[in-house]
C-alpha atoms as a PDB file:
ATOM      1  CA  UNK A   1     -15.100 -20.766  32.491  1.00  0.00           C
ATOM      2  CA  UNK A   2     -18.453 -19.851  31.271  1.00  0.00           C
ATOM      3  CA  UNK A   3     -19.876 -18.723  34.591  1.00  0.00           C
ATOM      4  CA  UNK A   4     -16.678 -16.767  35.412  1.00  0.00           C
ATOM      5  CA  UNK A   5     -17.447 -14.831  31.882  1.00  0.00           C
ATOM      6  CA  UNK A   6     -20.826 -14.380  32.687  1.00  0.00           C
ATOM      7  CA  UNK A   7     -20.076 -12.989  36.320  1.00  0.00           C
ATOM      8  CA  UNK A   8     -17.299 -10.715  34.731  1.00  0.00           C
ATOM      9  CA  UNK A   9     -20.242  -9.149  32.035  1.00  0.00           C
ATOM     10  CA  UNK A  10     -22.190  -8.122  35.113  1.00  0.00           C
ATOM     11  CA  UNK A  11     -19.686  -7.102  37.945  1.00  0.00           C
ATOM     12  CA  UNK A  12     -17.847  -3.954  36.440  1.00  0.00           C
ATOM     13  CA  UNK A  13     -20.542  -1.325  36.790  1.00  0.00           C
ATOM     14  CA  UNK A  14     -19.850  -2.361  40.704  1.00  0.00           C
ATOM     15  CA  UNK A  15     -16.253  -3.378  40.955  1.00  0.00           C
ATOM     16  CA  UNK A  16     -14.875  -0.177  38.842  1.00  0.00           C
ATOM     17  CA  UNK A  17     -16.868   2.421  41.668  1.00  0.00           C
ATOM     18  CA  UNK A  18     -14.198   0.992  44.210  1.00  0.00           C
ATOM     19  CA  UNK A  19     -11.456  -0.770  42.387  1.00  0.00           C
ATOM     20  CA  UNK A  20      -8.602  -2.980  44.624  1.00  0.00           C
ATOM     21  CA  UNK A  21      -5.556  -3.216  42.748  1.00  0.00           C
ATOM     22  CA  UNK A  22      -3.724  -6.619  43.345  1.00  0.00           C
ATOM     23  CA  UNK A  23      -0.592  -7.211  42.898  1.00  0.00           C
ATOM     24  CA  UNK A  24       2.148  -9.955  43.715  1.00  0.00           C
ATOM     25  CA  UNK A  25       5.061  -8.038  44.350  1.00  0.00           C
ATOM     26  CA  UNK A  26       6.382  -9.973  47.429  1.00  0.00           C
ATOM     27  CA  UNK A  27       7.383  -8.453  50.730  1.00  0.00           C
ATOM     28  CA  UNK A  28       8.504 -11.855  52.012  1.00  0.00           C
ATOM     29  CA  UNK A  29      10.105 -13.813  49.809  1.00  0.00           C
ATOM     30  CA  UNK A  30       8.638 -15.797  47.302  1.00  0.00           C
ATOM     31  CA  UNK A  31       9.282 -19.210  49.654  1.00  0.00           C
ATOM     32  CA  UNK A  32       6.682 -17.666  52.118  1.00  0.00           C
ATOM     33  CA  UNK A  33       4.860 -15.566  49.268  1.00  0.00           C
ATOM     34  CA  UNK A  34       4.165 -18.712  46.756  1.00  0.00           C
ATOM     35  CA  UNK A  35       5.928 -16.613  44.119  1.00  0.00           C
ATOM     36  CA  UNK A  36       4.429 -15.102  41.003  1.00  0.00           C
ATOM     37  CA  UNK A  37       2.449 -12.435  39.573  1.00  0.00           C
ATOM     38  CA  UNK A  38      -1.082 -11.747  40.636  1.00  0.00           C
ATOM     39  CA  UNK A  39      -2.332 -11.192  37.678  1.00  0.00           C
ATOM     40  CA  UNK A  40      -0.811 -14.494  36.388  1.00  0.00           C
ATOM     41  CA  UNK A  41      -3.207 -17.186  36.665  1.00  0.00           C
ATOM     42  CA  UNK A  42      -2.720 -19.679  39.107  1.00  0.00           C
ATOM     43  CA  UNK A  43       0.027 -17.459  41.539  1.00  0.00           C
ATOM     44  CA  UNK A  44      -0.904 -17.807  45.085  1.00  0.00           C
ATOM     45  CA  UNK A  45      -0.535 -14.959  48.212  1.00  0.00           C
ATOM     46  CA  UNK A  46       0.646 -15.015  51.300  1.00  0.00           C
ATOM     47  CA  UNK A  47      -1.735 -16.943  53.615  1.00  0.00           C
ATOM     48  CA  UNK A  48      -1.714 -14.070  55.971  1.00  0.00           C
ATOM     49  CA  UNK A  49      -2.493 -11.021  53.792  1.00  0.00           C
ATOM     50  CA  UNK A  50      -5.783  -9.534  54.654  1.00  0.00           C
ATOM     51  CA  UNK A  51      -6.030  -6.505  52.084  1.00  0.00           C
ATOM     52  CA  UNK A  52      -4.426  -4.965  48.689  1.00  0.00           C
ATOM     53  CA  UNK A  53      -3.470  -1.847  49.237  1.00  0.00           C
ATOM     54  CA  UNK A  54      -3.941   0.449  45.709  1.00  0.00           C
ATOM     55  CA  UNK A  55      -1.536   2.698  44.312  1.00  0.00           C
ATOM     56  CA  UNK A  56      -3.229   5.747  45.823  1.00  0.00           C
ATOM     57  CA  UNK A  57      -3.036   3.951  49.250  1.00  0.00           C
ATOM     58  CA  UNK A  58      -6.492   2.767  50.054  1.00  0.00           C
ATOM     59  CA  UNK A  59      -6.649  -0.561  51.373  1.00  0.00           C
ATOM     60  CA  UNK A  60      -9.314  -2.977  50.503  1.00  0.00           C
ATOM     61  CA  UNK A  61      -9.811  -6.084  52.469  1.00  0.00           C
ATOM     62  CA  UNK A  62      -9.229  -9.190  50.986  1.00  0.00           C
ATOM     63  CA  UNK A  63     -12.172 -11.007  52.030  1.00  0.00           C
ATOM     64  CA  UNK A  64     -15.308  -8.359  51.771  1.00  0.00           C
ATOM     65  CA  UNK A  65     -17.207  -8.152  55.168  1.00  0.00           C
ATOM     66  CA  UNK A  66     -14.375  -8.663  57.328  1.00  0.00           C
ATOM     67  CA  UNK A  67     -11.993  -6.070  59.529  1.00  0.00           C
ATOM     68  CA  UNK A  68      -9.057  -5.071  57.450  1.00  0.00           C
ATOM     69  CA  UNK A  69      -6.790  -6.232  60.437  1.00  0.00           C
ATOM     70  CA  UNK A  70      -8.484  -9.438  61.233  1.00  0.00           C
ATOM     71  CA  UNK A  71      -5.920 -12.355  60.433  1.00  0.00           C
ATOM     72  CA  UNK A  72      -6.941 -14.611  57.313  1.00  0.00           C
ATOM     73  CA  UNK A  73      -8.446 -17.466  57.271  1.00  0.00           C
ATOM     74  CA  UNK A  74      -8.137 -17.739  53.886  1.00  0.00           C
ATOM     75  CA  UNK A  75      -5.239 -18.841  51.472  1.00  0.00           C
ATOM     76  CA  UNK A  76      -5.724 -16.780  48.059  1.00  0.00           C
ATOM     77  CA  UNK A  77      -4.687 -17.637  43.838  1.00  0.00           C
ATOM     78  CA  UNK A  78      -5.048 -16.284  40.746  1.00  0.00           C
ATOM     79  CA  UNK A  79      -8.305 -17.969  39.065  1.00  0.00           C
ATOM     80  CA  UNK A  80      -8.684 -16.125  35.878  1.00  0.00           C
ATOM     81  CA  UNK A  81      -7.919 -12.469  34.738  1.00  0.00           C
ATOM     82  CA  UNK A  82     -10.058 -10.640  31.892  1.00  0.00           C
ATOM     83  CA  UNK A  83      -8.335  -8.137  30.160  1.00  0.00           C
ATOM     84  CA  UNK A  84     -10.352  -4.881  28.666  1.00  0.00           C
ATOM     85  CA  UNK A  85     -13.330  -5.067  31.779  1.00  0.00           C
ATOM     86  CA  UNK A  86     -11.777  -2.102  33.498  1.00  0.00           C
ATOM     87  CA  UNK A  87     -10.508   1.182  32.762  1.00  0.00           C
ATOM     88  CA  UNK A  88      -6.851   2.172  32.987  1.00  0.00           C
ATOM     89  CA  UNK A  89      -5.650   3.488  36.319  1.00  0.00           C
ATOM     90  CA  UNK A  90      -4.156   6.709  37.453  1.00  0.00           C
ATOM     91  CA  UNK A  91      -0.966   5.967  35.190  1.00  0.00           C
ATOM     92  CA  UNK A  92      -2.952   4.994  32.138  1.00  0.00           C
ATOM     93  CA  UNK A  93      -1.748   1.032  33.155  1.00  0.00           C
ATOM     94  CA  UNK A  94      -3.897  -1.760  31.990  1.00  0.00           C
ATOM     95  CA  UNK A  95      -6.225  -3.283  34.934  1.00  0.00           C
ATOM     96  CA  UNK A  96      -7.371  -6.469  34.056  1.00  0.00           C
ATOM     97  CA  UNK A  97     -10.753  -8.017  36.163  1.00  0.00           C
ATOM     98  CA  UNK A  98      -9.265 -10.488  38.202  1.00  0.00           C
ATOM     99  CA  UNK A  99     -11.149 -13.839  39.591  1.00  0.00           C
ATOM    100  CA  UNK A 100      -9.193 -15.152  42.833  1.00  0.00           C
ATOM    101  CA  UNK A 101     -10.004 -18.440  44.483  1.00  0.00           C
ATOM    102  CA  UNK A 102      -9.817 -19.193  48.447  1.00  0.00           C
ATOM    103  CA  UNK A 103      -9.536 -22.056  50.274  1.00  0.00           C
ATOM    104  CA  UNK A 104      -9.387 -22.321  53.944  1.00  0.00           C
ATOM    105  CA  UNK A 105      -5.360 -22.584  55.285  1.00  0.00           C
ATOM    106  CA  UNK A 106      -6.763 -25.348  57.808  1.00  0.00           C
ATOM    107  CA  UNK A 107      -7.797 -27.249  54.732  1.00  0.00           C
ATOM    108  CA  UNK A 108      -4.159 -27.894  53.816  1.00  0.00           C
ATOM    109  CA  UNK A 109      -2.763 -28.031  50.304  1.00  0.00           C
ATOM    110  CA  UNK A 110      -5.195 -30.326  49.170  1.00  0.00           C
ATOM    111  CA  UNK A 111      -8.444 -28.253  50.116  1.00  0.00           C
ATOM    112  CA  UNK A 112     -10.396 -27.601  47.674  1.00  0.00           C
ATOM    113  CA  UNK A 113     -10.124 -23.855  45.498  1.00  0.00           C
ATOM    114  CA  UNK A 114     -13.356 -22.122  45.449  1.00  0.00           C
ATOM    115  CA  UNK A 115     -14.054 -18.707  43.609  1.00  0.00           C
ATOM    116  CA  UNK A 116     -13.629 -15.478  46.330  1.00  0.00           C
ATOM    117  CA  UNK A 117     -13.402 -12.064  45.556  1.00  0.00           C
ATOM    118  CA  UNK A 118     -13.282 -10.067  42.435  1.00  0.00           C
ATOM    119  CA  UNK A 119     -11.253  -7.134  41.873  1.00  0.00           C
ATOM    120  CA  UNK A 120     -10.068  -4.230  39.071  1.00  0.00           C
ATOM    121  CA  UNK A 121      -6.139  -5.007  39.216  1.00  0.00           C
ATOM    122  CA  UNK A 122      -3.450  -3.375  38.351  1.00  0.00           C
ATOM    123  CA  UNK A 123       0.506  -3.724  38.490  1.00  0.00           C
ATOM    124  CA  UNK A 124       0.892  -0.734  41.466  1.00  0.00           C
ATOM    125  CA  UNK A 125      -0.980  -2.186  44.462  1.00  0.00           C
ATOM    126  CA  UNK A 126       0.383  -4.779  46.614  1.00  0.00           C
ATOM    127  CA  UNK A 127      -0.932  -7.753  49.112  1.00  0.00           C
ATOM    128  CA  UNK A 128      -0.225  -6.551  52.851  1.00  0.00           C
ATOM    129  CA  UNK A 129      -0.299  -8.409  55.991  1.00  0.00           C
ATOM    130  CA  UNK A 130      -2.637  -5.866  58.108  1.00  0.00           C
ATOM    131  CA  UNK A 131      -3.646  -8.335  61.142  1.00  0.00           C
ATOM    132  CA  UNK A 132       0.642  -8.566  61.711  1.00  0.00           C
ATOM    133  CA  UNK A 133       0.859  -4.551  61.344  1.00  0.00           C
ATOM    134  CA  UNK A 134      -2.543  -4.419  63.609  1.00  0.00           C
ATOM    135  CA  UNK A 135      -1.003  -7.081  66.183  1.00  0.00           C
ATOM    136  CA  UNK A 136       2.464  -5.325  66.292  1.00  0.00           C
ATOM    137  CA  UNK A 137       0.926  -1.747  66.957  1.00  0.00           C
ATOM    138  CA  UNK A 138      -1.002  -3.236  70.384  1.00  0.00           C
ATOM    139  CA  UNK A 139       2.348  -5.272  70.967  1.00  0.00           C
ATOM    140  CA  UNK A 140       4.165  -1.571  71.456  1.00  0.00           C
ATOM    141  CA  UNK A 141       0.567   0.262  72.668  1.00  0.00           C
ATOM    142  CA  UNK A 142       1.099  -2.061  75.594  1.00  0.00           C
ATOM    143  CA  UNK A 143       4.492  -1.684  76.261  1.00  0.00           C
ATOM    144  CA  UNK A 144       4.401   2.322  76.488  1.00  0.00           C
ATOM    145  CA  UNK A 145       4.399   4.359  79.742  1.00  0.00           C
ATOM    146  CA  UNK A 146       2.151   7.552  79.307  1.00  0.00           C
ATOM    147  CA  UNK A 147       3.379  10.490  81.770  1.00  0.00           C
ATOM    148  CA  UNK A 148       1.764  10.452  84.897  1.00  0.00           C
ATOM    149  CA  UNK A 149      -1.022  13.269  85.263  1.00  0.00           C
ATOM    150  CA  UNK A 150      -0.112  15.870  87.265  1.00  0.00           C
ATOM    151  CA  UNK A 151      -2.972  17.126  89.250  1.00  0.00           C
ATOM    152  CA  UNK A 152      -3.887  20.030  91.751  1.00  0.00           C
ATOM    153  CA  UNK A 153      -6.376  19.970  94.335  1.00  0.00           C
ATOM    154  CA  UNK A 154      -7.293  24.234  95.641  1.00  0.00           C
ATOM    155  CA  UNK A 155      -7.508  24.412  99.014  1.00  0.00           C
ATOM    156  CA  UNK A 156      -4.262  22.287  98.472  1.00  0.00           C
ATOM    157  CA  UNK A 157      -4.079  19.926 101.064  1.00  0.00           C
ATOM    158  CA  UNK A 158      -6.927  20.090 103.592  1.00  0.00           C
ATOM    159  CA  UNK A 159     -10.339  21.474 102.414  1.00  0.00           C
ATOM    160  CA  UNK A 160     -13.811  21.533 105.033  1.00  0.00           C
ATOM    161  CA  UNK A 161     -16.277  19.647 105.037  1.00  0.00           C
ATOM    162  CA  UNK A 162     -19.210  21.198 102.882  1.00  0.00           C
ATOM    163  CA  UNK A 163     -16.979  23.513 100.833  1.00  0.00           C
ATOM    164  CA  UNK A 164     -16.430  22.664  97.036  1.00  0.00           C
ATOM    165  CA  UNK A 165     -13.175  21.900  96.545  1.00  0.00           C
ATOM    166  CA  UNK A 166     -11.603  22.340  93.177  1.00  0.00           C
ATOM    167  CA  UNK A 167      -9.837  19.616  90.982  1.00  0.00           C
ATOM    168  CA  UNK A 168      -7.827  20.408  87.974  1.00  0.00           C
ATOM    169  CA  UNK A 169      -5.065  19.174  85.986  1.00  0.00           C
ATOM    170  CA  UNK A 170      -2.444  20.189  83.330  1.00  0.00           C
ATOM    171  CA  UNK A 171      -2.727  18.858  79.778  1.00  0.00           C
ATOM    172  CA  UNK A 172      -0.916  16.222  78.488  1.00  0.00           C
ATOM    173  CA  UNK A 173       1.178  16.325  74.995  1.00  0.00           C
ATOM    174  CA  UNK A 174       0.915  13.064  72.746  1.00  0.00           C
ATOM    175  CA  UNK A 175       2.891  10.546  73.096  1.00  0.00           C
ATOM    176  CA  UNK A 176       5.103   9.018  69.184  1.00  0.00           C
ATOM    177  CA  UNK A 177       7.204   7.149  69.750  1.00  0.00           C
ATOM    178  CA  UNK A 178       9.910   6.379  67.051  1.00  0.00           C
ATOM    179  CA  UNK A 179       8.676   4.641  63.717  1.00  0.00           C
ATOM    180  CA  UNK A 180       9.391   1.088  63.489  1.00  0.00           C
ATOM    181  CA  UNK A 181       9.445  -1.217  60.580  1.00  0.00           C
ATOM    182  CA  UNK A 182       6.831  -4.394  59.946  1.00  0.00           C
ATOM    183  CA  UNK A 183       9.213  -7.029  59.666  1.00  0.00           C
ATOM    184  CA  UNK A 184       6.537  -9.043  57.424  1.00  0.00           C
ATOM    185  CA  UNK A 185       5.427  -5.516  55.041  1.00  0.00           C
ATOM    186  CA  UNK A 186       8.860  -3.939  55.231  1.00  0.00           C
ATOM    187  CA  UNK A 187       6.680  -0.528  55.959  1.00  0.00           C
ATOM    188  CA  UNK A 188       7.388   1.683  58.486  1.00  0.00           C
ATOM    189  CA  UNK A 189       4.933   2.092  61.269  1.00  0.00           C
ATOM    190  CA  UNK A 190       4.018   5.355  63.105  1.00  0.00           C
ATOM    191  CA  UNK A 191       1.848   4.694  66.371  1.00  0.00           C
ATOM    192  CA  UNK A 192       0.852   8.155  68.112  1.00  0.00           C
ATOM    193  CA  UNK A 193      -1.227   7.876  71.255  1.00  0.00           C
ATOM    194  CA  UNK A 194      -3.171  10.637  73.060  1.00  0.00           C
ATOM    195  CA  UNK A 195      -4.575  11.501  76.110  1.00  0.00           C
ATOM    196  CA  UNK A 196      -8.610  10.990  75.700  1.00  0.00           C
ATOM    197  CA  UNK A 197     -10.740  10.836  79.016  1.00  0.00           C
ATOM    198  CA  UNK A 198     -10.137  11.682  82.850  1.00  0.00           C
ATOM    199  CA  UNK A 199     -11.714   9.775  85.047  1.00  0.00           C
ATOM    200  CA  UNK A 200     -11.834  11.744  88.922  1.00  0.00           C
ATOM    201  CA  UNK A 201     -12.459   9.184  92.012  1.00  0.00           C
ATOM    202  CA  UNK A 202     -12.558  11.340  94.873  1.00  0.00           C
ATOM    203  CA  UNK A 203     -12.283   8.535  97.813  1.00  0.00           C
ATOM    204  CA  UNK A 204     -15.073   9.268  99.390  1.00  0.00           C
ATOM    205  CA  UNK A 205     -17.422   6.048  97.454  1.00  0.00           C
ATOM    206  CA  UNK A 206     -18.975   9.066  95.559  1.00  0.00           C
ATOM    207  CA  UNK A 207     -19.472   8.416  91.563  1.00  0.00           C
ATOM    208  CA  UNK A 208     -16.416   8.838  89.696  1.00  0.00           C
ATOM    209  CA  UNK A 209     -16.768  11.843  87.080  1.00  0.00           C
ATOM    210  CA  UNK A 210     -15.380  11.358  83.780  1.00  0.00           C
ATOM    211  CA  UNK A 211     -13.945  14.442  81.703  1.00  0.00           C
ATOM    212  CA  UNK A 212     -12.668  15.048  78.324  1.00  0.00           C
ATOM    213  CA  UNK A 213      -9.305  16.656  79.208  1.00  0.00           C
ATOM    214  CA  UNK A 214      -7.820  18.227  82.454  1.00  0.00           C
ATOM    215  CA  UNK A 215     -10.334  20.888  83.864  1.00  0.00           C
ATOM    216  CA  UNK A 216      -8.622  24.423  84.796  1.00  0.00           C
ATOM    217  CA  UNK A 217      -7.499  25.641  87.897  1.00  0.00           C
ATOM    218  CA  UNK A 218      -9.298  28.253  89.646  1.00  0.00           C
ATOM    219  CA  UNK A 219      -8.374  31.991  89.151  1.00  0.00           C
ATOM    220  CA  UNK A 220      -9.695  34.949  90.606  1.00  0.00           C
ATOM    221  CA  UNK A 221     -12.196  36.621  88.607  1.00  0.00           C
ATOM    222  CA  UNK A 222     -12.068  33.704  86.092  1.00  0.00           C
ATOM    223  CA  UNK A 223     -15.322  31.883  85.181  1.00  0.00           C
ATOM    224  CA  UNK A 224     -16.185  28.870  86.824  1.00  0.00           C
ATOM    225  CA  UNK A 225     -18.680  27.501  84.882  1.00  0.00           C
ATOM    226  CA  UNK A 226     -15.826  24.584  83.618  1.00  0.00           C
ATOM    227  CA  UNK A 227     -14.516  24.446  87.319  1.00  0.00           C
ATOM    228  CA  UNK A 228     -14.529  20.723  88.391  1.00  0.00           C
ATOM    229  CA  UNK A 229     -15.847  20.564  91.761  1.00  0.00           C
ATOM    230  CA  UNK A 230     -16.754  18.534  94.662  1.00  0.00           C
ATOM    231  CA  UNK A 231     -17.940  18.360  98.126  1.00  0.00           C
ATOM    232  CA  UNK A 232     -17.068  16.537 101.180  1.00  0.00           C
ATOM    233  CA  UNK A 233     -19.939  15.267 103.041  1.00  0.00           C
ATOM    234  CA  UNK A 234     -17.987  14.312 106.520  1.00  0.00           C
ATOM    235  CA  UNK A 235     -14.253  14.694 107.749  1.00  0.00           C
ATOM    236  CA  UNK A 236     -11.361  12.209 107.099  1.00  0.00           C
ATOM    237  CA  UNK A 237      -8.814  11.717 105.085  1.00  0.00           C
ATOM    238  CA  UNK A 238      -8.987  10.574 101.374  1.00  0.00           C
ATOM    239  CA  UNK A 239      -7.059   9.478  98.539  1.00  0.00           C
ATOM    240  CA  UNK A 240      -7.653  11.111  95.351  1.00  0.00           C
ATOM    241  CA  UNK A 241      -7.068   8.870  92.069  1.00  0.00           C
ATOM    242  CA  UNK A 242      -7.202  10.193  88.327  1.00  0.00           C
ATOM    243  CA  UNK A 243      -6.475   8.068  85.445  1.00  0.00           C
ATOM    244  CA  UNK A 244      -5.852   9.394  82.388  1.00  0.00           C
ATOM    245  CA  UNK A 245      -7.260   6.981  79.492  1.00  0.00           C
ATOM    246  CA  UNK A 246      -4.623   7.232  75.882  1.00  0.00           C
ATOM    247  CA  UNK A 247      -6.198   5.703  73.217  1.00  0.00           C
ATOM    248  CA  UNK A 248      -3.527   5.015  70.340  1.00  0.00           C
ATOM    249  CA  UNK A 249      -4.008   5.126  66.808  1.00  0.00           C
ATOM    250  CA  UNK A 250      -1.010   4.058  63.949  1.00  0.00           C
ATOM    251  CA  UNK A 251      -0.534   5.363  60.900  1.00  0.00           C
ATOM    252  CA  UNK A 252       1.679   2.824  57.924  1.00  0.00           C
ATOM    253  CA  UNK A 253       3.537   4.416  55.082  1.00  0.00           C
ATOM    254  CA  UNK A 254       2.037   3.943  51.920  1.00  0.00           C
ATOM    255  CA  UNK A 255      -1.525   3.490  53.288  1.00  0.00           C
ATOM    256  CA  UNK A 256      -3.770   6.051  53.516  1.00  0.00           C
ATOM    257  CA  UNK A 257      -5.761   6.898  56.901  1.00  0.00           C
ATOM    258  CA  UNK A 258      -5.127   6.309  60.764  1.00  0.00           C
ATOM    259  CA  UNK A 259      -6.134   3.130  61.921  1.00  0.00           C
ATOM    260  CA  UNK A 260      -7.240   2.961  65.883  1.00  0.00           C
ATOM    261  CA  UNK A 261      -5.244   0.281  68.019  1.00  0.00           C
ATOM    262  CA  UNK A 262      -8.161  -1.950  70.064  1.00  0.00           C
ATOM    263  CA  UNK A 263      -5.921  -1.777  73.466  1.00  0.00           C
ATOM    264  CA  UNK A 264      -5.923   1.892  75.321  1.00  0.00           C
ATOM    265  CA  UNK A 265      -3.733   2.386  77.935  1.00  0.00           C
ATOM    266  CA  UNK A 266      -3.992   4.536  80.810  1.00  0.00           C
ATOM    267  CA  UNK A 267      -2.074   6.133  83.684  1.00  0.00           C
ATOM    268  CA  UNK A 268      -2.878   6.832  86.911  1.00  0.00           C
ATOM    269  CA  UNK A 269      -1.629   9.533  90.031  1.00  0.00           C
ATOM    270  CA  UNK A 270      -2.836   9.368  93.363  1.00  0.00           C
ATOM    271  CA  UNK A 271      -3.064  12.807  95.707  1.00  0.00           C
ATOM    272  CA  UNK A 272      -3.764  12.319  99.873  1.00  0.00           C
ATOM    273  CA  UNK A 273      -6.440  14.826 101.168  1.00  0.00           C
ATOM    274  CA  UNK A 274      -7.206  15.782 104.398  1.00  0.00           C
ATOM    275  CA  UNK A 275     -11.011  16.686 104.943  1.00  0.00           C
ATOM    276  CA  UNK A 276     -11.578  18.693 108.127  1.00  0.00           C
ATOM    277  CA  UNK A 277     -15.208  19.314 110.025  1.00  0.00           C
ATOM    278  CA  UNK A 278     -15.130  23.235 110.579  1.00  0.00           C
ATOM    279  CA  UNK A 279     -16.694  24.076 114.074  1.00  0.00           C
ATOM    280  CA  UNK A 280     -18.048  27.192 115.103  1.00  0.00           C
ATOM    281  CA  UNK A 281     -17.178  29.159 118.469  1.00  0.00           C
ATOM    282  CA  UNK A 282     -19.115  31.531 120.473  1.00  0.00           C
ATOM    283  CA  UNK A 283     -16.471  34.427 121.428  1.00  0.00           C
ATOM    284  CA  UNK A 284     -17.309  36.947 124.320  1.00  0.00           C
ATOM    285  CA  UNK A 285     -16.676  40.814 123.598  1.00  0.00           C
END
């Protein structure tokens, strides 16, 4: 008791700069949950909760150092909760400094409770299972197919040997589909994913080119200084692949901020060229 008073006399100044409200209220049930209040000493979380998510929606992880989505190791309780260490929050509710103890969940129920993180609490904020929201959002990342790109090759076709040919390709809207609920949070869960990178293979064992979006087409009397071009070197035919990288991102109500899914996906289109050698001819007059 005495050196959890004497850590609580020095922590405040630090804690109250970026305060993590816990709270107990229980998503699943208090048979998975371990029932009670967080700020009643001795309740116990969810094994799997990796952050508390405050009232204004800022998520702080549960163990400090590690990714907010990265599954817990770690099985939390209540230690001990001082009372008049922090100020009130938004709502003028009393946060109490509270002490929680880990143990590791391979452990078992008889592992032994040391002293984890320390947090300003207060009644609004709630323990959330991000790794499950995380692992859900790749789950449906992977299961989504992006629209193919379409792409246009001028001269359409054939094109000479030596000539730049011109590649371009029309842009691609975003892809939502519809918002699903975390069957472990109860939250609803918005994934969006976009179309980030381009990559050009031209099928001749040149370097691919990567671009941001789809390059324009050419125009006459347009610029062409963001023309993507290339040249044949020798005659044949050739299959032209682009792949179009999405990179998805998820958004989960209540939480504030995007959060960028590890797994991009990517679609492809493939366009046959036909390279031709141009030859020149002597003609008599």
């Amino acid at each position: 008791m005495r050196s959890r008073l004497f850590s609580a006399l020095i922590l405040p100044v630090v804690l109250i700069a970026v305060p993590a409200y816990a709270d107990d209220s229980n998503p699943l049930g208090n048979a998975a949950h371990g029932g009670g209040h967080a700020e009643s000493t001795g309740s116990s979380f969810v094994a799997t909760s990796t952050a508390y998510v405050d009232s204004d929606g800022h998520a702080h992880p549960l163990r400090p150092g590690t990714r907010d989505d990265a599954p817990s190791l770690y099985e939390y309780r209540v230690g001990q909760v001082f009372s008049g260490m922090c100020p009130d929050d938004a709502q003028g509710r009393p946060v109490g400094l509270v002490f929680l103890d880990e143990r590791l969940i391979s452990d078992g129920p008889t592992g032994t409770w040391t002293l984890g993180p320390v947090y300003c609490a207060s009644p609004g904020a709630q323990p959330i299972d991000l790794g499950n929201i995380a692992g859900q959002a790749a789950t449906v990342t992977e299961s989504l197919t992006p629209p193919t790109p379409r792409v246009r090759v001028q001269p359409g076709g054939t094109t000479l040997v030596g000539n730049p040919t011109v590649f371009s390709g029309s842009d691609l809207a975003d892809v939502t589909p519809p918002a699903l609920t975390n069957p472990l949070s109860g939250r609803s869960l918005q994934l969006t994913v976009q179309p980030t990178t381009w990559t050009w293979d031209f099928g001749d064992g040149s370097p691919v080119v990567t671009t941001d979006g789809p390059p324009p087409a050419y125009e006459h009397g347009s610029s062409n200084q963001d023309l993507l071009t290339h040249t044949y070197r020798r005659a044949g035919t050739v299959s032209v692949r682009v792949t179009v990288t999405w990179t998805a991102s998820y958004t989960v109500s209540g939480i504030a901020g995007a959060r960028n899914v590890a797994n991009p996906v990517a679609s492809t289109t493939t366009v046959a060229l036909t390279v031709r050698q141009a030859r020149s001819q002597l003609v008599s007059h």
